[in-house]
Protein backbone atom coordinates (compact mmCIF):
# COMPACT_ATOMS: atom_id res chain seq x y z
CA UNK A 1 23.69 -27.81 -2.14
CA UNK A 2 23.55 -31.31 -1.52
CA UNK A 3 19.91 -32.97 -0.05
CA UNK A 4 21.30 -32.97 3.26
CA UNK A 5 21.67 -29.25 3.71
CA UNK A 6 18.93 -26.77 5.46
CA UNK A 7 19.36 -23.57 4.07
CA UNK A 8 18.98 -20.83 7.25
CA UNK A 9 16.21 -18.33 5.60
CA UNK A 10 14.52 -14.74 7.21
CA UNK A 11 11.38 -14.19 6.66
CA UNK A 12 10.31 -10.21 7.13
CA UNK A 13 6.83 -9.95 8.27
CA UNK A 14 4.25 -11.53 10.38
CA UNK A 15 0.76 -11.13 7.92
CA UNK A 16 -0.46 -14.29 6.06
CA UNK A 17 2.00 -13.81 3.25
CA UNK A 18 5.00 -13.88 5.80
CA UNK A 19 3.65 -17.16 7.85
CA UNK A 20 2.18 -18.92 4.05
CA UNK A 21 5.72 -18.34 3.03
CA UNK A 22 7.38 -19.72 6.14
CA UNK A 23 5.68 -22.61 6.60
CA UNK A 24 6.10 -23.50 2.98
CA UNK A 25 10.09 -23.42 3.73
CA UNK A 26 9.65 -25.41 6.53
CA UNK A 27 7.80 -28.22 5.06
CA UNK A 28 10.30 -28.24 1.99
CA UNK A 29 13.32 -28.67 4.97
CA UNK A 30 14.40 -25.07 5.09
CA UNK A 31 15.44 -23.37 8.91
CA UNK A 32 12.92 -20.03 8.82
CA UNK A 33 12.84 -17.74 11.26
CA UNK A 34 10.07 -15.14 11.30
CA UNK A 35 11.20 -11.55 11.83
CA UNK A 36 7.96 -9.15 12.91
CA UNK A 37 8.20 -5.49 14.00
CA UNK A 38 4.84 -5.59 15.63
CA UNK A 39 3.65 -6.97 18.81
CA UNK A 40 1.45 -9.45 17.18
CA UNK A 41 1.24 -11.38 14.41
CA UNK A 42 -1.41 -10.50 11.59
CA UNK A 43 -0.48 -7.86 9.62
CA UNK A 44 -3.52 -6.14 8.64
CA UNK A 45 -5.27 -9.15 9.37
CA UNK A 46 -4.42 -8.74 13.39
CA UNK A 47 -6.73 -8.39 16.27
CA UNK A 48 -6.82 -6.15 18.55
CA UNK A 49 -8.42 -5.40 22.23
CA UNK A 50 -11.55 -3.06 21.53
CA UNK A 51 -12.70 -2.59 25.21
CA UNK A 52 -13.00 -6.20 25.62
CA UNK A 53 -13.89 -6.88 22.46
CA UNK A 54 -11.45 -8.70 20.05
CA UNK A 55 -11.86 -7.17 16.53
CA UNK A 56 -9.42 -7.11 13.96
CA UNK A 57 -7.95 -3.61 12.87
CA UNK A 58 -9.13 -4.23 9.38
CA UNK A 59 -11.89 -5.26 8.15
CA UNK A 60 -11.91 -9.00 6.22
CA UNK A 61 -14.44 -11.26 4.21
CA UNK A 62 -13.95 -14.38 2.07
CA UNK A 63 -15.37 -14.91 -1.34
CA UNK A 64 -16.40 -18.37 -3.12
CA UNK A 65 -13.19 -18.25 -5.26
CA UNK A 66 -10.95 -17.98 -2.51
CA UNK A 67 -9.61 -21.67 -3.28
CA UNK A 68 -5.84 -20.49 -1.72
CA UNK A 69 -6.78 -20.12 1.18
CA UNK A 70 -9.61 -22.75 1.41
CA UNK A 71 -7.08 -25.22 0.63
CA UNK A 72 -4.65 -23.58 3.62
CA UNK A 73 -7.65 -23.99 5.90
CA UNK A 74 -7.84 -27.99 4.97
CA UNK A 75 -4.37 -28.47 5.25
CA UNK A 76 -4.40 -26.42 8.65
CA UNK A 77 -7.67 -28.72 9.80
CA UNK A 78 -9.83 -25.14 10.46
CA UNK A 79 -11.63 -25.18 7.05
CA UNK A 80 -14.78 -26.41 9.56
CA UNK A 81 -14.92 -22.60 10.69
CA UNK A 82 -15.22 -21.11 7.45
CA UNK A 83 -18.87 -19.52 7.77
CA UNK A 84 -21.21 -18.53 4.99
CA UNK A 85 -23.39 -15.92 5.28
CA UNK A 86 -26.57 -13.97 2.87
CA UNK A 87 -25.24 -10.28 2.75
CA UNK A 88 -26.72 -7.28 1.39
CA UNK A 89 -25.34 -4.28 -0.63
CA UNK A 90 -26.80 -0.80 -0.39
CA UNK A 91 -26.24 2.36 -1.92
CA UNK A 92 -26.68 5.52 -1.02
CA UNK A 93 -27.05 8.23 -3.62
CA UNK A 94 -28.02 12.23 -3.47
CA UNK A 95 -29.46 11.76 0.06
CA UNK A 96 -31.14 8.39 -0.31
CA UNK A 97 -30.57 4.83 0.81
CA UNK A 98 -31.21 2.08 -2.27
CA UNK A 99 -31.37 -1.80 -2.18
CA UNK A 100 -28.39 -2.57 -4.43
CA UNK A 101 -26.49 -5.55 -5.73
CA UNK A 102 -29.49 -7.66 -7.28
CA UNK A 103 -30.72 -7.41 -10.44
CA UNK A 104 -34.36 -6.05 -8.95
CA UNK A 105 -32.06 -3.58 -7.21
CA UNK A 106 -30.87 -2.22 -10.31
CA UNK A 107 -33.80 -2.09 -12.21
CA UNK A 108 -35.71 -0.16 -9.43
CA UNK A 109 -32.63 2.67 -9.36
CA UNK A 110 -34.30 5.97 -10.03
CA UNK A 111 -30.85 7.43 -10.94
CA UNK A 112 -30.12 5.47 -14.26
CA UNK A 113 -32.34 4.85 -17.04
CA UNK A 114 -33.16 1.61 -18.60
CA UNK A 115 -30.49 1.39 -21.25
CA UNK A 116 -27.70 2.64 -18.61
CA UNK A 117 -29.20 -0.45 -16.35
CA UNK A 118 -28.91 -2.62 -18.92
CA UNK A 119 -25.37 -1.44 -19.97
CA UNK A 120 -24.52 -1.73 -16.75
CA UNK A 121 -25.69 -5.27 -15.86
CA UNK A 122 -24.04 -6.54 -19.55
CA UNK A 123 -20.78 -5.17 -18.09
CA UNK A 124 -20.96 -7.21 -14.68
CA UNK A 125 -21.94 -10.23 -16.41
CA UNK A 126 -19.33 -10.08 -19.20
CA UNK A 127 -16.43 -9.38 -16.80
CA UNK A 128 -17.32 -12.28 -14.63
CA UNK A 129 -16.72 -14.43 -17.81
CA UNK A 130 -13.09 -13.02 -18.10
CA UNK A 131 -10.19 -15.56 -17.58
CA UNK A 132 -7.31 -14.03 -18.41
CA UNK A 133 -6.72 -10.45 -17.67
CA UNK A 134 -3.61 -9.74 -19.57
CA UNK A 135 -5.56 -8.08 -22.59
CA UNK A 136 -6.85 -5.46 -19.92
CA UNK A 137 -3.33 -4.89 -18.49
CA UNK A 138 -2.62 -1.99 -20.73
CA UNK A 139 -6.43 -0.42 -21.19
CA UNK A 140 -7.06 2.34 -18.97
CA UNK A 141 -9.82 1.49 -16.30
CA UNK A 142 -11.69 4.83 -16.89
CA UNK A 143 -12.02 4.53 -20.50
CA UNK A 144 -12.85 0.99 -20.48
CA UNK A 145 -16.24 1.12 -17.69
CA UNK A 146 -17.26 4.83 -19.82
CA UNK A 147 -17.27 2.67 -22.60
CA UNK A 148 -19.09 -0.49 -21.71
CA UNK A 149 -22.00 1.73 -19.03
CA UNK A 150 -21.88 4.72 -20.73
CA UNK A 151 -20.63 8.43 -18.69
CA UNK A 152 -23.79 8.95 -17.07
CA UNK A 153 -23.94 5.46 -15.16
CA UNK A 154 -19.86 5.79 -14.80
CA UNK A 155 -20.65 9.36 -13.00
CA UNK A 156 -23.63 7.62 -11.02
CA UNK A 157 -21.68 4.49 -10.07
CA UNK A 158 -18.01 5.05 -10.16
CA UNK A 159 -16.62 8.49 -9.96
CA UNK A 160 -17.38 8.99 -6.17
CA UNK A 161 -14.99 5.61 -5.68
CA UNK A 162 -12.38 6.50 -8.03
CA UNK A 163 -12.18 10.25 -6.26
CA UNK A 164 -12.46 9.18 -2.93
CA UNK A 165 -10.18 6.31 -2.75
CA UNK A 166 -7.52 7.12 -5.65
CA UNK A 167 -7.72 11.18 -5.60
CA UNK A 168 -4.83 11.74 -8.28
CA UNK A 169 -4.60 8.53 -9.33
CA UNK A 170 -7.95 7.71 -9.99
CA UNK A 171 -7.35 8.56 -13.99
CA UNK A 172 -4.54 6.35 -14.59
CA UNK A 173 -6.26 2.64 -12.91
CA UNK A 174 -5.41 -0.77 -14.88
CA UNK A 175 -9.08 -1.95 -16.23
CA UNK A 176 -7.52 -5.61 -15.34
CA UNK A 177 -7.33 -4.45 -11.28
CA UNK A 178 -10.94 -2.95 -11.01
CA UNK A 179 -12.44 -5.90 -13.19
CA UNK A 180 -10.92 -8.57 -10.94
CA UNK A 181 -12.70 -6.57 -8.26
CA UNK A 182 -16.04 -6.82 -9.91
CA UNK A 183 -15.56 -10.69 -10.94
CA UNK A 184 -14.55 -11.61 -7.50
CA UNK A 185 -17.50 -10.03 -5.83
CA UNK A 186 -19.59 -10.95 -8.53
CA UNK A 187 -19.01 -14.36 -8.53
CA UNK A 188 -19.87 -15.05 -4.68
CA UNK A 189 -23.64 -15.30 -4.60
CA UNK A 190 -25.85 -17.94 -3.84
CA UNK A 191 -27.76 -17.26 -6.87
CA UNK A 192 -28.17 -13.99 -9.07
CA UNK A 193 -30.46 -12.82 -6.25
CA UNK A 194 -28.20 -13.15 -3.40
CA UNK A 195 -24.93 -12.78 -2.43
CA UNK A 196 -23.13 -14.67 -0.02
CA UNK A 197 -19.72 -13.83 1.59
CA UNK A 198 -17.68 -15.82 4.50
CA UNK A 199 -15.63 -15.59 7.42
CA UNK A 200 -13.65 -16.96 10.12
CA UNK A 201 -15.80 -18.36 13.24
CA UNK A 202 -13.23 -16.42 15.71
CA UNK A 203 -12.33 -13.87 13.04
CA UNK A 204 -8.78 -13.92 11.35
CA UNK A 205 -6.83 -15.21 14.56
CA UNK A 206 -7.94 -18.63 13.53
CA UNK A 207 -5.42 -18.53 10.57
CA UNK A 208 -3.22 -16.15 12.06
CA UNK A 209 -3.49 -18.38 15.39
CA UNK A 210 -3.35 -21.94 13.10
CA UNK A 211 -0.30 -20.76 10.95
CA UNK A 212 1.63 -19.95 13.87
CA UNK A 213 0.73 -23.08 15.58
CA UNK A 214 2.47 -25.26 12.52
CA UNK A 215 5.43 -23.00 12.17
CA UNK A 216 6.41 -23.50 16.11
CA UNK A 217 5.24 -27.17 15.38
CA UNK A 218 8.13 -27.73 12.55
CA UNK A 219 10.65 -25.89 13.95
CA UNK A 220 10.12 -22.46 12.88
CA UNK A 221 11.30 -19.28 14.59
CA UNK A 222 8.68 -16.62 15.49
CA UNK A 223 10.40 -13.11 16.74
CA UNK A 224 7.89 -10.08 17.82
CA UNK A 225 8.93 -7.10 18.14
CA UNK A 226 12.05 -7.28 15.94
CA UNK A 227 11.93 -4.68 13.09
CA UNK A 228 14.78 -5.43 10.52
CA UNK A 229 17.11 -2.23 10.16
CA UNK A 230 19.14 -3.61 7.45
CA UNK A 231 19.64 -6.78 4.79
CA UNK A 232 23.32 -7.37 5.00
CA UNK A 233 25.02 -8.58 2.02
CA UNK A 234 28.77 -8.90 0.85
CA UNK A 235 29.93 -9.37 -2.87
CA UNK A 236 26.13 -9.55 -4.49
CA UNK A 237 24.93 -12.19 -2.13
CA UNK A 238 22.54 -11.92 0.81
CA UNK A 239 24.57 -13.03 3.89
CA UNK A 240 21.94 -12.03 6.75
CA UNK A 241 20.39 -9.30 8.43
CA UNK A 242 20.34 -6.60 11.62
CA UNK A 243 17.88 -6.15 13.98
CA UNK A 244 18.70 -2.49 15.52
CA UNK A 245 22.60 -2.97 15.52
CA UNK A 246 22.37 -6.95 16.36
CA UNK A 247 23.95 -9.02 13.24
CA UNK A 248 21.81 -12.49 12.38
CA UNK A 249 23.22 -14.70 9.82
CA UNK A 250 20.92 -15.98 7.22
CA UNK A 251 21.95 -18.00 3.72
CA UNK A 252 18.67 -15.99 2.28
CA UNK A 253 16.07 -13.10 3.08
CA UNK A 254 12.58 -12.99 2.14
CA UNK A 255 10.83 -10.20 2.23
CA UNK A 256 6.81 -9.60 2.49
CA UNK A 257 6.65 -5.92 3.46
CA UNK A 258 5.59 -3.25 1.83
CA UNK A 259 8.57 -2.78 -1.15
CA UNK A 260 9.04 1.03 0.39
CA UNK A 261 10.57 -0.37 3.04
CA UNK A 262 12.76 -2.87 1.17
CA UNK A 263 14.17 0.15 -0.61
CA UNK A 264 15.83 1.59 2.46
CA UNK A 265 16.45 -1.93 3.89
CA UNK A 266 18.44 -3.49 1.17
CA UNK A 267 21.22 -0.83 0.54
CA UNK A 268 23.05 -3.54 -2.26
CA UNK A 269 19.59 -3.60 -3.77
CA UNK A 270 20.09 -3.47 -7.89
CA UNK A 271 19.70 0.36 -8.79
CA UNK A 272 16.89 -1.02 -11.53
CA UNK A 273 14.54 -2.94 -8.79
CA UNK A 274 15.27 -0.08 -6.51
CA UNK A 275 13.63 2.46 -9.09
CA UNK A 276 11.11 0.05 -9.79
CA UNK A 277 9.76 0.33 -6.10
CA UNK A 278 10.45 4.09 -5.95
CA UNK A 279 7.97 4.30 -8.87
CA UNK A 280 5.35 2.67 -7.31
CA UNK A 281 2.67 4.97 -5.63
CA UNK A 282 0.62 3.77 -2.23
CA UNK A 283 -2.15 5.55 -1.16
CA UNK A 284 -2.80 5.16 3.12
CA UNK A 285 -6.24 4.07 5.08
CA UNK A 286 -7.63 5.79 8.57
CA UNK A 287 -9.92 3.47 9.22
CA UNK A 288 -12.11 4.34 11.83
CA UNK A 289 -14.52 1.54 13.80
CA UNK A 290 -16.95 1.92 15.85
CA UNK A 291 -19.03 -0.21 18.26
CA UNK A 292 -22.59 0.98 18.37
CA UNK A 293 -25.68 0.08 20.28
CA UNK A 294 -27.89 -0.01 17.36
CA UNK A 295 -27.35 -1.25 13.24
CA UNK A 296 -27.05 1.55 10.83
CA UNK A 297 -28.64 -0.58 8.76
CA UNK A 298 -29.07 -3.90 7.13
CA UNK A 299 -26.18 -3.64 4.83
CA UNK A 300 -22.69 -5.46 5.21
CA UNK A 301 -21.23 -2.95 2.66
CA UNK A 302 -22.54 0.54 1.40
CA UNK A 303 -21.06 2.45 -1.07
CA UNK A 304 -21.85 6.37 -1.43
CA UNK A 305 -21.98 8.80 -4.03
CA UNK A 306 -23.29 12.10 -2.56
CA UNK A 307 -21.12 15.17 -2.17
CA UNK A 308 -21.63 15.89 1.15
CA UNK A 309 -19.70 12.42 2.04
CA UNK A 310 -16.06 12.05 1.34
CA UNK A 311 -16.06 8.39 1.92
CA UNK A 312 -16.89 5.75 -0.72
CA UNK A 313 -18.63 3.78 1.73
CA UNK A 314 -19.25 1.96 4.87
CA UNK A 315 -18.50 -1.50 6.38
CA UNK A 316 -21.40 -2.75 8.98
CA UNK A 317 -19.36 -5.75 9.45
CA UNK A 318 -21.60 -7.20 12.20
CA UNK A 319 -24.20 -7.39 9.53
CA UNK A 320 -21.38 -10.59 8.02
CA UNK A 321 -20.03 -11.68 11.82
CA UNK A 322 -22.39 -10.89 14.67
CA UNK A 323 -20.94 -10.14 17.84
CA UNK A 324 -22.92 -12.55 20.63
CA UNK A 325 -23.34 -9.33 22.53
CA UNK A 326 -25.33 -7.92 20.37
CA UNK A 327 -23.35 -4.65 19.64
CA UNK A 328 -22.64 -3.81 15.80
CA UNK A 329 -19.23 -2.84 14.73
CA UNK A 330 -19.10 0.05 11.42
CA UNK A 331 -15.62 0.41 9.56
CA UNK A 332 -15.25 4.24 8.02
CA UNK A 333 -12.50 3.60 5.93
CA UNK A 334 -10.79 7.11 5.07
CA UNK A 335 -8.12 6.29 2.39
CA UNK A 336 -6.15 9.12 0.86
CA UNK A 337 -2.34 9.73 -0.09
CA UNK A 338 -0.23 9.94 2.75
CA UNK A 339 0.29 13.96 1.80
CA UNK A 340 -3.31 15.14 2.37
CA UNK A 341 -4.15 17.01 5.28
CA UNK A 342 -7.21 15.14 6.26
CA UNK A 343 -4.51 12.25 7.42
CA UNK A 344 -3.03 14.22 9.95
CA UNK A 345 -6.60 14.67 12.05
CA UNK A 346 -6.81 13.65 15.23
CA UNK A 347 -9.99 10.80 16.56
CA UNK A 348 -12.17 13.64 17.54
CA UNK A 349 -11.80 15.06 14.30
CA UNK A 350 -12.88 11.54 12.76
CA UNK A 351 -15.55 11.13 15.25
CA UNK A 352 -17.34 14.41 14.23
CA UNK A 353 -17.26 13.45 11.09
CA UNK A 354 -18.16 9.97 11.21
CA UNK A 355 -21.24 10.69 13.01
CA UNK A 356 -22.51 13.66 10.38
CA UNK A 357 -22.15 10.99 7.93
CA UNK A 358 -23.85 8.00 10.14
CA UNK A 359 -27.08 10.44 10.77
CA UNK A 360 -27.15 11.30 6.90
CA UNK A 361 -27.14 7.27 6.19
CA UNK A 362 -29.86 6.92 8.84
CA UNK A 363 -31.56 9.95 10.48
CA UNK A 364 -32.63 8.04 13.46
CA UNK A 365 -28.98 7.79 14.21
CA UNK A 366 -27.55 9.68 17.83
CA UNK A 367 -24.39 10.12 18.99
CA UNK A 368 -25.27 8.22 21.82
CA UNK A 369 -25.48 5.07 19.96
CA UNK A 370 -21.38 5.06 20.20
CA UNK A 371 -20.21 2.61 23.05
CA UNK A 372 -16.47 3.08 21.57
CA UNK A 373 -14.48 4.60 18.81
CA UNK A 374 -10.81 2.89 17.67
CA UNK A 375 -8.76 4.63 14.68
CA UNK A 376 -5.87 2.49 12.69
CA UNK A 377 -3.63 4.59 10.71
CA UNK A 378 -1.45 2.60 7.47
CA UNK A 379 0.50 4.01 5.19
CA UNK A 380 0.98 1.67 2.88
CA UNK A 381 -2.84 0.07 2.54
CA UNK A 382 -3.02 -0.02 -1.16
CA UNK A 383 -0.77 0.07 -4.35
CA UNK A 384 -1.94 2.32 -7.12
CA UNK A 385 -2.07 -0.63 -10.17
CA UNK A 386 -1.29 1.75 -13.62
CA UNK A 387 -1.98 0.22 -16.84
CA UNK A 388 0.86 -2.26 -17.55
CA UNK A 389 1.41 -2.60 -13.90
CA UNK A 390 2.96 -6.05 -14.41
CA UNK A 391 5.95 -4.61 -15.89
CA UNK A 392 6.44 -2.26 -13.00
CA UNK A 393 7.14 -4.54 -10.69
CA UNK A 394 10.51 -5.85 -9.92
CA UNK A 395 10.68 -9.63 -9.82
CA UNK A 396 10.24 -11.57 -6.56
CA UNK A 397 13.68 -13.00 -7.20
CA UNK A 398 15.94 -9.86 -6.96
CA UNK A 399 18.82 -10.33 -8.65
CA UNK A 400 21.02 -9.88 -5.39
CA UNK A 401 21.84 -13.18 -4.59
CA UNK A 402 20.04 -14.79 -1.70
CA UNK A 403 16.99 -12.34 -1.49
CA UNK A 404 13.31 -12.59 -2.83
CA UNK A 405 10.71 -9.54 -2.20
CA UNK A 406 6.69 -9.43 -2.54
CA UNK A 407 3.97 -7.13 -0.91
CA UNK A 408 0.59 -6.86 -1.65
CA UNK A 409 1.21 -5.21 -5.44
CA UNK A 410 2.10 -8.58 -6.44
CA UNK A 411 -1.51 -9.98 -5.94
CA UNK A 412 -2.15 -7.84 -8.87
CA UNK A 413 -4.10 -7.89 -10.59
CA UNK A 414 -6.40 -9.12 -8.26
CA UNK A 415 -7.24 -7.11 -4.92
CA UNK A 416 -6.16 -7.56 -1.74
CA UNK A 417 -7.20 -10.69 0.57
CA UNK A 418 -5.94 -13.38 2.52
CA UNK A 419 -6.40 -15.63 -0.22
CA UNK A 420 -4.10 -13.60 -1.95
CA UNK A 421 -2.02 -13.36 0.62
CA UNK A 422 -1.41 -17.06 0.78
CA UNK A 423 -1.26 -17.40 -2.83
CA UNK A 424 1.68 -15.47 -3.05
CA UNK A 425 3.52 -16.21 -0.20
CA UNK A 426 3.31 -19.80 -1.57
CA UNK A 427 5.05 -18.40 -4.57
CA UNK A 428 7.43 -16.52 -2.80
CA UNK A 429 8.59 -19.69 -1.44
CA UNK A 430 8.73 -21.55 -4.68
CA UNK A 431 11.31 -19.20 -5.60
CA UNK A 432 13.35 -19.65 -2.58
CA UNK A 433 13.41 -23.35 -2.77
CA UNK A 434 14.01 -23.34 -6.09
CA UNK A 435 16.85 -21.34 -5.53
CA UNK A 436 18.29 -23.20 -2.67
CA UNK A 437 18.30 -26.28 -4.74
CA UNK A 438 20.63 -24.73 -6.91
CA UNK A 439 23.54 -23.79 -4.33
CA UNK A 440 26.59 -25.79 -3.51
CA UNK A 441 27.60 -23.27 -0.09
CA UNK A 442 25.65 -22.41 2.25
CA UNK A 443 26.40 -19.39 3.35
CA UNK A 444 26.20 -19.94 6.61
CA UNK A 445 29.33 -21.99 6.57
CA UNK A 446 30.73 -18.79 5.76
CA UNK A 447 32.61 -16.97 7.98
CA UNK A 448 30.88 -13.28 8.54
């Protein structure tokens, strides 16, 4: 394709990865229009109305070592709202609220004894010193915290969260995914005494709001309400795309939502990257919020291990972002497999629930404390990351000509962000400029 040329490209989804990846094809000289089934931009990261309120649907926090995305704020001129903030862990355990996530927290535990404290504390320090993950790929995540804590402090500490966020698949975890977790975590503190997370002063809107802005600004194409029904291709290469029955002509597709749907979308898809996706497992989120009167407590995040609660924890996010009001916003996030009957409840169901749970975590707790109560259903909110999860995934340059694919398994193996979600839209875009370089048609000069 000779310098001259701007390659038409599609763009499926609105979240950070989508608009990261767009605006990276517009600034190399690429035409990108932004295809999103929603009414909003966002993603997970989106806002929403909560009776007059904005809140996004999902809850969001930024670590020290999200450099991606600080250096998206810099370039957007908004890195002067990044916010820092001292946050505190609890955890409750067998009916009891504990300070947690210092090492005086640890060593005042009742539950563990000394040498499980100290086992544990080794293992937190030595996986914040890991730099390259690949040698944990392959090592089952179980196995490799029971070995380095001991079963005791792994049935004290872990099980609850392995059980009650990865049911079924909570054996069969890549050590590499949950140590990136602990690193990342681990590593944003103001000192070993204190941790320290961030945010957005106006929540996630001011990148959603700030990526859109540049997109418009170059050129770009933004299209709500526009869910993709097909990729169109003829002869191996990607030729455009329908929305409902309405043909669009595109020289490439790039795709950030979750593969499942690309599997059904793409019907020239390779049969190998097709049964690649097919084998990968998501497990779904209802995440419940409410807006209460009064703080459940000081915490921002606090896990649980007590049988009577079938959550892993609880997210006081107002305890990282104070609403000006006053009021206090608490994320229940119930994940689960999209099979079990507990997903099918309705928001009085979840309400009951919730508020058992809120007046075990605090007994001073009433029902009355609830001002409002929002529930977010997603199916696809997490991929299940095996050992060897790396080879799993099909690569984000399919080998149908003209189309390029990445969701959130490809942050592996670190966890989910928006860090990560720039990161690899950035990526995603490398691959499509590299490949436009390389052609001598476009295909739009093609007749359909």
């Amino acid at each position: 394709m000779s310098l001259t040329a701007r390659t038409s490209i599609a763009v499926l989804g609105g979240g950070p990865m989508g608009l990261a990846t767009a605006l990276r094809l517009l600034n190399a000289g690429h035409d990108v229009t932004i295809y999103e089934a929603d009414d909003r931009l966002g993603g997970m990261s989106a806002s929403f109305d909560f009776n007059g309120t904005k809140v996004e649907r999902y809850y969001h926090f930024l670590c020290k070592s999200d450099e991606p995305l600080f250096k998206c704020a810099k370039d957007l001129n908004i890195d002067h709202l990044i916010r820092w903030r001292d946050t505190a862990m609890g955890f409750y355990h067998n009916g009891a609220l504990h300070s947690w996530g210092t090492p005086l927290s640890l060593l005042t535990f009742p539950g563990l004894s000394l040498l499980s404290k100290f086992r544990y504390g080794l293992h937190v320090l030595m996986t914040g010193r890991i730099k390259d993950w690949s040698a944990l790929d392959k090592v089952n995540a179980k196995d490799w915290i029971k070995k380095w804590v001991g079963i005791k402090a792994y049935n004290v500490l872990w099980k609850s969260l392995f059980d009650l966020k990865f049911f079924e698949y909570g054996d069969n975890l890549s050590a590499s995914w949950i140590g990136t977790r602990i690193k990342r975590v681990g590593k944003s503190r103001k000192s070993i005494f204190q941790e320290s997370l961030g945010f957005f002063e106006g929540g996630c809107d001011v990148l959603i709001d700030a990526l859109e802005g540049a997109i418009r600004a170059r050129g770009g194409v933004v299209q709500l309400k526009s869910p993709v029904s097909e990729v169109v291709s003829r002869a191996g290469r990607v030729i455009g795309l329908k929305v409902g029955e309405t043909f669009k002509a595109h020289d490439a597709v790039v795709s950030t939502v979750p593969l499942p749907f690309v599997a059904r979308l793409v019907p020239e898809l390779p049969v190998d990257e097709k049964q690649k996706i097919l084998s990968i497992v998501n497990v779904g989120v209802v995440c419940v919020l409410l807006k209460l009167s009064h703080p459940v407590s000081k915490n921002f995040w606090l896990n649980i291990n007590d049988p009577s609660i079938e959550i892993p924890g609880i997210i006081e996010y107002t305890n990282l972002n104070p609403l000006k009001n006053g009021e206090h916003l608490v994320y229940l996030p119930y994940y689960m497999p999209h099979s079990h009957p507990k997903n099918q409840g309705d928001k009085e169901d979840f309400m009951t629930e919730a508020c058992t749970y809120l007046k075990k975590l605090n007994p001073k707790f009433e029902r009355s404390w609830i001002l409002d109560m929002h529930m977010h259903r997603y199916r696809f909110a997490q991929p299940i990351c095996v050992p060897g999860f790396m080879d799993k995934l099909p690569a984000m340059q399919s080998k149908l000509d003209g189309f390029f694919m990445a969701d959130t398994s490809y942050y592996y193996p670190e966890d989910r962000s928006m860090s990560e979600s720039i990161r690899v839209g950035e990526l995603l875009a490398d691959c499509s400029i590299a490949w436009a370089r390389q052609q001598d048609v476009p295909v739009s000069a093609v007749a359909m």
